[in-house]
Protein backbone atom coordinates (compact mmCIF):
# COMPACT_ATOMS: atom_id res chain seq x y z
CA UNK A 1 5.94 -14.71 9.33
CA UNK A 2 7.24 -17.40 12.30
CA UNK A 3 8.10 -16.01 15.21
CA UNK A 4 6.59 -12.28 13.89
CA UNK A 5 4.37 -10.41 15.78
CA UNK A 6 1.38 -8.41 13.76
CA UNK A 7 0.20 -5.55 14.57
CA UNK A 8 -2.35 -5.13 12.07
CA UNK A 9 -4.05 -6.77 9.04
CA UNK A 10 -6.32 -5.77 5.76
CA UNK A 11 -8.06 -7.61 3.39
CA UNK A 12 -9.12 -6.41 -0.25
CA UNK A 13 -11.39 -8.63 -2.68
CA UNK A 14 -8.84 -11.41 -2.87
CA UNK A 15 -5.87 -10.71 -0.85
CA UNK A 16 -4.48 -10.18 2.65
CA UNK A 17 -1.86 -8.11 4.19
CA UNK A 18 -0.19 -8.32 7.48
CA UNK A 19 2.27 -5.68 9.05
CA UNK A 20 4.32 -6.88 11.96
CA UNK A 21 5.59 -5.07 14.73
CA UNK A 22 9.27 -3.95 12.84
CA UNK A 23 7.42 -2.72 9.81
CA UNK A 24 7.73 -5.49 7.61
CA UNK A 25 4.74 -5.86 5.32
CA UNK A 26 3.39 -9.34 4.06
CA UNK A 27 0.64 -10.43 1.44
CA UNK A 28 -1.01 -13.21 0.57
CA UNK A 29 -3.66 -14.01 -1.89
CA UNK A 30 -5.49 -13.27 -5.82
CA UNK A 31 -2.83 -11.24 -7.18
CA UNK A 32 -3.49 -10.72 -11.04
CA UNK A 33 -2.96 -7.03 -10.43
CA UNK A 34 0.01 -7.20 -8.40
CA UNK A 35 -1.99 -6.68 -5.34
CA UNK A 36 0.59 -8.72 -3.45
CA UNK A 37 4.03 -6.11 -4.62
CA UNK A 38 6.17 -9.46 -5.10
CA UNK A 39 7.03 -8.25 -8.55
CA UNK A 40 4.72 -10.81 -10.53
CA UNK A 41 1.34 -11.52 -10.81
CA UNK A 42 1.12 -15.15 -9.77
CA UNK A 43 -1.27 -15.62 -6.79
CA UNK A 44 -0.32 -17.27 -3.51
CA UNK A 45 -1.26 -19.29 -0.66
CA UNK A 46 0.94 -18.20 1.84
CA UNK A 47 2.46 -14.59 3.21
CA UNK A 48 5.20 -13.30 1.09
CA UNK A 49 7.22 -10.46 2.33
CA UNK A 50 7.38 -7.50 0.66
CA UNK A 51 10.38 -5.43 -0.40
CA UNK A 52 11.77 -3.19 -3.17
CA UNK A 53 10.50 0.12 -2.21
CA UNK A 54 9.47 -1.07 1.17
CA UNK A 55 12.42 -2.15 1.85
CA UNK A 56 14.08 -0.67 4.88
CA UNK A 57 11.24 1.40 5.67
CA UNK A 58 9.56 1.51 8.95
CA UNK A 59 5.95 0.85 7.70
CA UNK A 60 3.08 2.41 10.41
CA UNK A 61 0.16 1.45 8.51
CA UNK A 62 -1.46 -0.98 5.50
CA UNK A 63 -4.70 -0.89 3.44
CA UNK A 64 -6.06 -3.68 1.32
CA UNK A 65 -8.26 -1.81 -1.51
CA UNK A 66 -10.36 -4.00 -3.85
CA UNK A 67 -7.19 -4.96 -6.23
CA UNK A 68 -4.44 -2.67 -4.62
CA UNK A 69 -2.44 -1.85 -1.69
CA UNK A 70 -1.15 0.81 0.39
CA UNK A 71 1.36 1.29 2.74
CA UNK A 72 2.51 4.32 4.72
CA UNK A 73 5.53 4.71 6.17
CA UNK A 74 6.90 6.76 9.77
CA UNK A 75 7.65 9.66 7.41
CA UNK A 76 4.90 9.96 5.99
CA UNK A 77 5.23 8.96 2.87
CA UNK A 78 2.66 6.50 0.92
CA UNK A 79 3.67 3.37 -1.46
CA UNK A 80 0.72 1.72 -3.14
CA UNK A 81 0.64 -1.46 -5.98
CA UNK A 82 -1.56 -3.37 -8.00
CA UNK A 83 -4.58 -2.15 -10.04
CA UNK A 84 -4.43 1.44 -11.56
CA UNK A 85 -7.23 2.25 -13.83
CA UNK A 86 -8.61 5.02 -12.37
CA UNK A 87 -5.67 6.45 -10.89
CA UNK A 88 -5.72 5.15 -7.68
CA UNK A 89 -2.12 4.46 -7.00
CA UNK A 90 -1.57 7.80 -7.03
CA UNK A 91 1.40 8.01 -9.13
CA UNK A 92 -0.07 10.06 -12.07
CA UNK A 93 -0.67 7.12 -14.14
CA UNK A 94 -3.29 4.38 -14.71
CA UNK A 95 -0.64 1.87 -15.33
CA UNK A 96 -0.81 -1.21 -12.77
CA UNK A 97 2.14 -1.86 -10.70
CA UNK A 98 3.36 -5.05 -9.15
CA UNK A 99 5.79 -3.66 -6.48
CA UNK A 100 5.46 -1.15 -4.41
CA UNK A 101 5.90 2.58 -5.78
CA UNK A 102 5.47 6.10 -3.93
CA UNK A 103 2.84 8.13 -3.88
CA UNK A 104 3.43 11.14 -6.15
CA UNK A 105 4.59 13.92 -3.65
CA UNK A 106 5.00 16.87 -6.11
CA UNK A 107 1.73 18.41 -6.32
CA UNK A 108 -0.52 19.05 -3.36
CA UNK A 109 0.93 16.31 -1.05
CA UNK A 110 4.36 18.47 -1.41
CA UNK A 111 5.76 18.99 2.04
CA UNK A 112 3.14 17.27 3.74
CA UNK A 113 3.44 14.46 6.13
CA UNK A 114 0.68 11.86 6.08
CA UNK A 115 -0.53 10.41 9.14
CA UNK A 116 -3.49 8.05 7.93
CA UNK A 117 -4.77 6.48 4.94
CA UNK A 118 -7.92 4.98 3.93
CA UNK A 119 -8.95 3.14 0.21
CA UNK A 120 -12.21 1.71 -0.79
CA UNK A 121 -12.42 -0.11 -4.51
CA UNK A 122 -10.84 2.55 -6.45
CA UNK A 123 -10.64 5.63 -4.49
CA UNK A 124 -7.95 6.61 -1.49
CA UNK A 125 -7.68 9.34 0.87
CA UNK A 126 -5.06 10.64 3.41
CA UNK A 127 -4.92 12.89 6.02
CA UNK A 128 -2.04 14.72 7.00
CA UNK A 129 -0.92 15.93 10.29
CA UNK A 130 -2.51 19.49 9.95
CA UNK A 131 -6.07 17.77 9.90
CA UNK A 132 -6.41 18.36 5.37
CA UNK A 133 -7.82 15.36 3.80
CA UNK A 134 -6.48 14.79 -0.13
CA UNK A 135 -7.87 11.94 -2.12
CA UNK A 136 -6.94 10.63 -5.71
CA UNK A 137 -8.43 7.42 -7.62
């Protein structure tokens, strides 16, 4: 993160994430549950960026949940990693993830474009840009 300038920052139960200002996302931190998106779950003591999915996506805004992450981008569209067991990643599954995956679109997020996003321990929300909230988790 030398020479980066942040924009914004979140902190969950054991990790950190930093955005900077070209939409790069970076973690640090407890990451038995992937919470960091590096693709393993080995903790660490310094910011890692994050890619895969994120990669070459303009990222607006981050969340640090309890265990998991979130991420949405200048489309609209919302990646999220780490623990799943109640659903929270949103991608129809209660399977954990270590990198970054999107936000299942098909159902009543079809067509919409997000504009915020909250999480709390296991529970997110969104709101779009027609003012409808939708939450999963």
């Amino acid at each position: 993160m030398s020479g980066k300038k942040i924009i914004q920052v979140a902190a969950g139960a054991g990790h950190s994430l930093a955005l900077d200002s070209d939409g790069q996302v970076y973690a640090w931190g407890y990451n038995d549950k992937g919470q960091l998106g590096n693709g393993v779950n080995v903790s660490s003591n310094v910011p890692i960026k994050i890619s895969g999915e994120l990669a070459g996506k303009n990222i607006v805004q981050i969340v640090a949940a309890y265990t998991y992450s979130l991420a949405l981008n200048s489309d609209g569209q919302i990646y999220a990693w780490g623990a799943n067991p109640y659903g929270q990643l949103g991608n129809n599954s209660n399977t954990n993830s270590n990198i970054p995956i999107m936000v299942d679109t098909s159902g009543v997020l079809a067509g919409r474009h997000i504009v915020q996003i909250v999480s709390k321990d296991s529970h997110s929300l969104a709101l779009d840009s027609g003012g409808h909230i939708y939450s999963w988790g």
